[in-house]
Protein backbone atom coordinates (compact mmCIF):
# COMPACT_ATOMS: atom_id res chain seq x y z
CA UNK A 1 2.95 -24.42 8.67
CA UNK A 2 -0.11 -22.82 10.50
CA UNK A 3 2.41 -20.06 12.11
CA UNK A 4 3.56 -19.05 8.23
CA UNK A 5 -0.14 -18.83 7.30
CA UNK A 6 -1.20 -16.80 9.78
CA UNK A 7 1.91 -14.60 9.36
CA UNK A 8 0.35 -14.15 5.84
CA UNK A 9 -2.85 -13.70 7.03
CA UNK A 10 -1.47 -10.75 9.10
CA UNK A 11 -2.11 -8.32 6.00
CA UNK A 12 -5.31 -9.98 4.70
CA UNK A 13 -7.80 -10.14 7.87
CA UNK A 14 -7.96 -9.43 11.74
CA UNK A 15 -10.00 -10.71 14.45
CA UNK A 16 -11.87 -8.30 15.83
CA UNK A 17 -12.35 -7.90 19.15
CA UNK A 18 -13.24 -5.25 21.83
CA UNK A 19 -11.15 -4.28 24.34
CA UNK A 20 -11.61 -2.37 27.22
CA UNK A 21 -9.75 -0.76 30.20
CA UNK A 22 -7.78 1.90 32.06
CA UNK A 23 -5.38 4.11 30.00
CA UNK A 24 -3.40 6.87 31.74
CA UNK A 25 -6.32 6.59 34.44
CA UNK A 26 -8.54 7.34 32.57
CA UNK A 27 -11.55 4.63 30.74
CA UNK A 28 -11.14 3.76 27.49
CA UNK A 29 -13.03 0.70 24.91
CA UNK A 30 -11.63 -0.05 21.45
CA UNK A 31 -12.28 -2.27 18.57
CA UNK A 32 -8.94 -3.87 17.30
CA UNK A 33 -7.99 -6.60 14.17
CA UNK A 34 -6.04 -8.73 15.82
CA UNK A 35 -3.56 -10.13 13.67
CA UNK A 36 -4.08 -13.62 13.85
CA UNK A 37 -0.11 -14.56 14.01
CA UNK A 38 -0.36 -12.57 17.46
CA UNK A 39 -3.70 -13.31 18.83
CA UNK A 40 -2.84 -15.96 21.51
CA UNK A 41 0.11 -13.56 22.48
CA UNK A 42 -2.35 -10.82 22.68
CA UNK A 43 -5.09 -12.24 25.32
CA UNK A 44 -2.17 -13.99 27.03
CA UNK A 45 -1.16 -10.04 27.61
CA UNK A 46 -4.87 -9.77 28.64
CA UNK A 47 -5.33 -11.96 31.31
CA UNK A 48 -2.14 -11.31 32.65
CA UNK A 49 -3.18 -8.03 32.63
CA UNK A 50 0.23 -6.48 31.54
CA UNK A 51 0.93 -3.31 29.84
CA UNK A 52 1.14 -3.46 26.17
CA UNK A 53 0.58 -1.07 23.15
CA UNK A 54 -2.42 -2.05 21.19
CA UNK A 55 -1.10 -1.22 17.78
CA UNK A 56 1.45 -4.04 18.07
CA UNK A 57 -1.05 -6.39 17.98
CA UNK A 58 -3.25 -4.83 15.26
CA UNK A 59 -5.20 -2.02 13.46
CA UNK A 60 -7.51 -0.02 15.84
CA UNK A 61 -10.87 0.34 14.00
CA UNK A 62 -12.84 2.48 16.44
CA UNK A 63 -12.02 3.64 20.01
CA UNK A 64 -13.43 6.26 22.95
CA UNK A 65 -11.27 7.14 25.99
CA UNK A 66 -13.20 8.73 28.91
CA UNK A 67 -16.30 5.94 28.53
CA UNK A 68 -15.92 2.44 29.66
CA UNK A 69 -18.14 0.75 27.21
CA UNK A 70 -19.34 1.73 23.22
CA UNK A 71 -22.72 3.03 23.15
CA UNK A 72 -25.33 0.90 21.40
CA UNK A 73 -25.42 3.00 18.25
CA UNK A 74 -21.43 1.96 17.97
CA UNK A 75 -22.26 -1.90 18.46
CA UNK A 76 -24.69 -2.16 16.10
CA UNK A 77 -22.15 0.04 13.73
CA UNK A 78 -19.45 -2.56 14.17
CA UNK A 79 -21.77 -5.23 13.57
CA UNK A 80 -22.48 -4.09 10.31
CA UNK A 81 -19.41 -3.07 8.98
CA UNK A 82 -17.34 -5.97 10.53
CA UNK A 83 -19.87 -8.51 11.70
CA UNK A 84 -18.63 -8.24 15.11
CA UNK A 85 -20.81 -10.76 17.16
CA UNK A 86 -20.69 -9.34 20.97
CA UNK A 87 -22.39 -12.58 21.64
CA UNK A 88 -19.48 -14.52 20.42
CA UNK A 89 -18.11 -16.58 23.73
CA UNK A 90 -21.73 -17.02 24.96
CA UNK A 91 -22.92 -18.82 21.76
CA UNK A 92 -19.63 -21.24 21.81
CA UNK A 93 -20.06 -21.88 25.50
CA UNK A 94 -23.98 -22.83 24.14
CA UNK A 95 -23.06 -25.23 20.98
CA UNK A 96 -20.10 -26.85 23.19
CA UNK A 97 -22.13 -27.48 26.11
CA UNK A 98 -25.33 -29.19 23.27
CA UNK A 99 -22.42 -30.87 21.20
CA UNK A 100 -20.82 -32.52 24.40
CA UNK A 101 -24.57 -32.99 25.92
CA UNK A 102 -25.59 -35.43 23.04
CA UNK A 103 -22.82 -37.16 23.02
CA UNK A 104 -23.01 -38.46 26.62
């Protein structure tokens, strides 16, 4: 059930996330909508750091090749438009590590 409704939820939303890396040898950072059905697939191909083309996994919403990073005038940008929160695995470690901290 949960892999047909994200499969549906392909076409509706994305989770957004920034990527960055080496392409042809050369720097590059993007912003990409996952699409949910494929986003354990996606930083599986990540940490196993193996080649893969990012449209498969979704629609590229901004990108720079040559620069390793986004400036801080294209952060804030995507945090607008998208509310991207480049905080995001910092402020989950945080609530798990107070959630499992009370309950002990």
């Amino acid at each position: 059930m949960a892999d047909k409704i994200s499969v549906a939820d392909d076409n509706e939303i994305g989770i957004v996330t920034l990527v960055c890396g080496m392409i042809e040898g050369a720097p590059f950072w993007a912003y990409v909508a996952i699409k949910p059905s494929l986003y354990e697939e996606f930083m599986a191909m990540q940490k196993e750091d193996t080649s893969y083309f990012l449209p498969d996994y979704g629609e590229i919403l901004e990108y720079s090749i040559g620069e390793s990073d986004p400036s801080s005038e294209i952060r804030a940008a995507m945090e607008e438009k998208y509310g991207v929160n480049h905080n995001f695995e910092g402020d989950i470690r945080k609530m798990a590590k107070e959630t499992f901290s009370d309950t002990e």
